[in-house]
Protein backbone atom coordinates (compact mmCIF):
# COMPACT_ATOMS: atom_id res chain seq x y z
CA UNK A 1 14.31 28.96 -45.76
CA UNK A 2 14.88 25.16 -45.00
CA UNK A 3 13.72 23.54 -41.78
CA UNK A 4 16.52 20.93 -42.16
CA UNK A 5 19.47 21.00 -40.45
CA UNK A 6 22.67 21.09 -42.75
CA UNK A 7 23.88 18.62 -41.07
CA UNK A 8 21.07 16.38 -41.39
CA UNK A 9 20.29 17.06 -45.23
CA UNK A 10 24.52 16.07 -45.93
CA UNK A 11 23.59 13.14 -43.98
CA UNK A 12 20.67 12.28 -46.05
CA UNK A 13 22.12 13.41 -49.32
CA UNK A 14 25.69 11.10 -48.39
CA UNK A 15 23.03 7.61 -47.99
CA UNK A 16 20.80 8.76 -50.76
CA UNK A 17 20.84 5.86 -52.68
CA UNK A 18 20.44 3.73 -49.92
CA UNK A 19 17.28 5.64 -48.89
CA UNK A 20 16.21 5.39 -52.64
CA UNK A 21 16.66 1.39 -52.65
CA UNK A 22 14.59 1.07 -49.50
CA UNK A 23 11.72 3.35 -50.84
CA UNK A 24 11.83 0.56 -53.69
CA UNK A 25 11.91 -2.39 -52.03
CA UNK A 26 8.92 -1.00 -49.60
CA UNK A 27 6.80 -0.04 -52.76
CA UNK A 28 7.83 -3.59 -54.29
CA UNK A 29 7.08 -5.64 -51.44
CA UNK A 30 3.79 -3.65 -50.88
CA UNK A 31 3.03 -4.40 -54.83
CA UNK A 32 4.11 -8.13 -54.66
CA UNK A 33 2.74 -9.18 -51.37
CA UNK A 34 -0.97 -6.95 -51.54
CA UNK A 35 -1.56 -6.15 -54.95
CA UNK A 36 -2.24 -9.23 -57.07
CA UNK A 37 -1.20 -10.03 -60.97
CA UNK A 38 0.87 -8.31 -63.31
CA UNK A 39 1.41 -5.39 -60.85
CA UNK A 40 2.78 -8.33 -58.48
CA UNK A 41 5.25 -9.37 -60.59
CA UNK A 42 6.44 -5.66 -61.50
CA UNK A 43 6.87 -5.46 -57.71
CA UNK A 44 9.08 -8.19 -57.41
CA UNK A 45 11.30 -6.31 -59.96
CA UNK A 46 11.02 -3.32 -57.78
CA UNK A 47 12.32 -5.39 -54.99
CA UNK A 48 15.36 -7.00 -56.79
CA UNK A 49 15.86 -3.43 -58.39
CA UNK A 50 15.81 -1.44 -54.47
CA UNK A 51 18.19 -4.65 -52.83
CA UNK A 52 20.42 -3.68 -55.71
CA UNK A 53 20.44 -0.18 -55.26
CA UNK A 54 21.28 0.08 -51.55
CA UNK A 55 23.82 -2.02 -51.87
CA UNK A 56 25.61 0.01 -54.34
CA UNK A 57 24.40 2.56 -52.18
CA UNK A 58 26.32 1.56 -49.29
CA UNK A 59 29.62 0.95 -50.46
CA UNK A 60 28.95 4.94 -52.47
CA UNK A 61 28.49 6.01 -48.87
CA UNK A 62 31.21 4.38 -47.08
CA UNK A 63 33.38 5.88 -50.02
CA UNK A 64 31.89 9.75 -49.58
CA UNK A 65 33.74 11.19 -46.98
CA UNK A 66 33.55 14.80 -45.70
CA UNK A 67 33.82 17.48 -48.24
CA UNK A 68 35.36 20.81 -47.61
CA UNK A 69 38.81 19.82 -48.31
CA UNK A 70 41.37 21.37 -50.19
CA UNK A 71 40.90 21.16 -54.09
CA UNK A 72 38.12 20.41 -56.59
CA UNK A 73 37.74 17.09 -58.31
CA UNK A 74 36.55 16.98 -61.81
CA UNK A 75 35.95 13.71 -63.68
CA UNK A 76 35.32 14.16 -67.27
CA UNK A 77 34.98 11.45 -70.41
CA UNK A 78 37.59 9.57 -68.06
CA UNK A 79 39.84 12.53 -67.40
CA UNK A 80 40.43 12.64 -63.85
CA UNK A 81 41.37 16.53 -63.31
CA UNK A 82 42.39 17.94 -59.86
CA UNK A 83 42.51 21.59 -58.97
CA UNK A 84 44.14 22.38 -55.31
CA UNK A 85 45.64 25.23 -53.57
CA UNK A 86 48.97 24.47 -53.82
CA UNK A 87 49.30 21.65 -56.67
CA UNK A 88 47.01 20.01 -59.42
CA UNK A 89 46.98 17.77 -62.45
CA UNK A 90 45.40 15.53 -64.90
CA UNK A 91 45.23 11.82 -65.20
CA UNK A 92 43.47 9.55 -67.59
CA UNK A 93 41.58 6.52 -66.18
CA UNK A 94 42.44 4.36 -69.39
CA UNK A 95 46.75 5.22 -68.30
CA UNK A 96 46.39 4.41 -64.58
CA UNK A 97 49.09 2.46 -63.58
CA UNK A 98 48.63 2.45 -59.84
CA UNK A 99 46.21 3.48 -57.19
CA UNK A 100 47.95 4.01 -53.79
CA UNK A 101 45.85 5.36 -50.21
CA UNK A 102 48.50 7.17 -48.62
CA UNK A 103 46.26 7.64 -44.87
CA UNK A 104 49.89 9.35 -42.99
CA UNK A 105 48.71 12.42 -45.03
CA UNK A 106 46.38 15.18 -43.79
CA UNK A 107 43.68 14.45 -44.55
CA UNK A 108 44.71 11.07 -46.37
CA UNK A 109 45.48 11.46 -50.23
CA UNK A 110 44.37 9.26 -53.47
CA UNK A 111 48.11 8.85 -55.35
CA UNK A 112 47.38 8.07 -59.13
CA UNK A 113 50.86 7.00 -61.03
CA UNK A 114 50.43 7.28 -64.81
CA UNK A 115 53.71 6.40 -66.89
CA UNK A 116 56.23 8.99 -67.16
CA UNK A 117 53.94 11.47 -65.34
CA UNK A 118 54.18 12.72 -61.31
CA UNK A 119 52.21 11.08 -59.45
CA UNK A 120 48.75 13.28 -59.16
CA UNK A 121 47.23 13.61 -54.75
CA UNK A 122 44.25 14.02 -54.77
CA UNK A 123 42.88 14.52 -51.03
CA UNK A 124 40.09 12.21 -50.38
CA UNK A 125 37.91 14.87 -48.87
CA UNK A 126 38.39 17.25 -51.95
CA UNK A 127 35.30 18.83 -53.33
CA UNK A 128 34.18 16.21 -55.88
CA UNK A 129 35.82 13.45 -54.52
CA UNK A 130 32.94 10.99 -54.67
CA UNK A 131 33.09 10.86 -58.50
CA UNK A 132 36.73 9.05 -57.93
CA UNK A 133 34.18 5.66 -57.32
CA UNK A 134 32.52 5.33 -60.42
CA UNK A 135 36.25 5.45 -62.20
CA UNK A 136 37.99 3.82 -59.59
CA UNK A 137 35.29 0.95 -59.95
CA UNK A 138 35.71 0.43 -63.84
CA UNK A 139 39.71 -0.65 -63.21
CA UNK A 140 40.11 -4.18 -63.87
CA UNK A 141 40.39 -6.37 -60.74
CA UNK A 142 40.00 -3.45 -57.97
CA UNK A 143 38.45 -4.80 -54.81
CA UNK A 144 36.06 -3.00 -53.87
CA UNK A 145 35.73 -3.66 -50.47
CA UNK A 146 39.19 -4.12 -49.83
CA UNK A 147 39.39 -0.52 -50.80
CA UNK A 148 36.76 0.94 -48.84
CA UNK A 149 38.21 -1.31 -45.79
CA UNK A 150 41.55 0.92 -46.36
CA UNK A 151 39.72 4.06 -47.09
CA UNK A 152 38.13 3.77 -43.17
CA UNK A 153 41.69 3.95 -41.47
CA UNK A 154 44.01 0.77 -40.22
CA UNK A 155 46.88 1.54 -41.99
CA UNK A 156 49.34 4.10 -41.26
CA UNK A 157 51.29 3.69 -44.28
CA UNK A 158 50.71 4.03 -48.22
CA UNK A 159 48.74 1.41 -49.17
CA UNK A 160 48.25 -0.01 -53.04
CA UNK A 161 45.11 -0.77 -53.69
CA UNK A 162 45.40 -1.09 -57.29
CA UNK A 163 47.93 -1.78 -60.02
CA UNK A 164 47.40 -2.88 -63.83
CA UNK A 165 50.79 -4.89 -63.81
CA UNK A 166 51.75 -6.04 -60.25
CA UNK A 167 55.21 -5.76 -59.49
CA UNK A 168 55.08 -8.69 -57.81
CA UNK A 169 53.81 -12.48 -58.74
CA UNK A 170 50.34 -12.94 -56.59
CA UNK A 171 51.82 -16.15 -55.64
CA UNK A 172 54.95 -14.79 -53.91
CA UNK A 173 55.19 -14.26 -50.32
CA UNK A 174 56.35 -11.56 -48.79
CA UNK A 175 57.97 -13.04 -45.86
């Protein structure tokens, strides 16, 4: 029998790490600021460790959306696998070529283009979804906060947020 909401516990569980950083910087900046010597200076680790941790923490929770949506996510040794009701596929991180937000889908889609592959959509609210960070994060030059900006709505058409050989010099404009 729980005594928490369900709402409330996906809450907590979504900013866990966040939660977890501040429980470490309190601890750390009790250890450091009351406690004297060599448990001091371990609590000014703590504190660098917990600042560290919820902000990683944050942008994890502004990239966890609502689960419940169509498919299951698996990421595996770098294998990106996606199992949905009506289509499905496999990607490896290491062949990525692009990483497009398409938002005019319902609910918006992840498109990941490997080389002579279909594209794989992967609905952003799929069951697993919030594994997609740590391997979206290891892609060379991905801005992070760029994505997440994208990933919170704006734009009403596909939007690249990644690609490992631009099709375009960075230095060209567009208009």
């Amino acid at each position: 029998m729980s005594f928490v909401r369900a709402e409330v516990r996906a809450g907590l569980w979504r900013w866990r790490e966040v939660i977890t950083g501040a429980g470490l910087l309190t601890l750390g900046l009790y250890w450091a600021l009351v406690v004297q010597g060599l448990i001091g200076w371990v609590g000014w680790t703590l504190v660098l460790c917990g600042i560290a941790l919820a902000v990683a923490g944050i942008q994890r929770a502004r990239f966890r959306g609502r689960a419940g949506g169509p498919g299951v996510v698996t990421v595996d040794e770098g294998q990106i696998v996606y199992f949905g009701p009506l289509t499905g596929g496999a990607v490896a991180a290491r062949d990525l070529e692009r990483l497009t937000l398409d938002p005019s889908a319902r609910p918006a889609h992840w498109i990941l283009t490997e080389p002579g592959q279909p594209p794989l959509q992967i609905p952003v609210n799929a069951e697993g979804a919030d594994a997609l960070f740590d391997v979206f994060a290891t892609l060379p030059g991905l801005r992070t906060e760029r994505m997440l900006k994208e990933l919170q709505g704006g734009s009403v058409h596909p939007v690249v947020i990644w690609e490992k050989t631009p099709l375009r010099s960075p230095a060209q404009r567009l208009h």
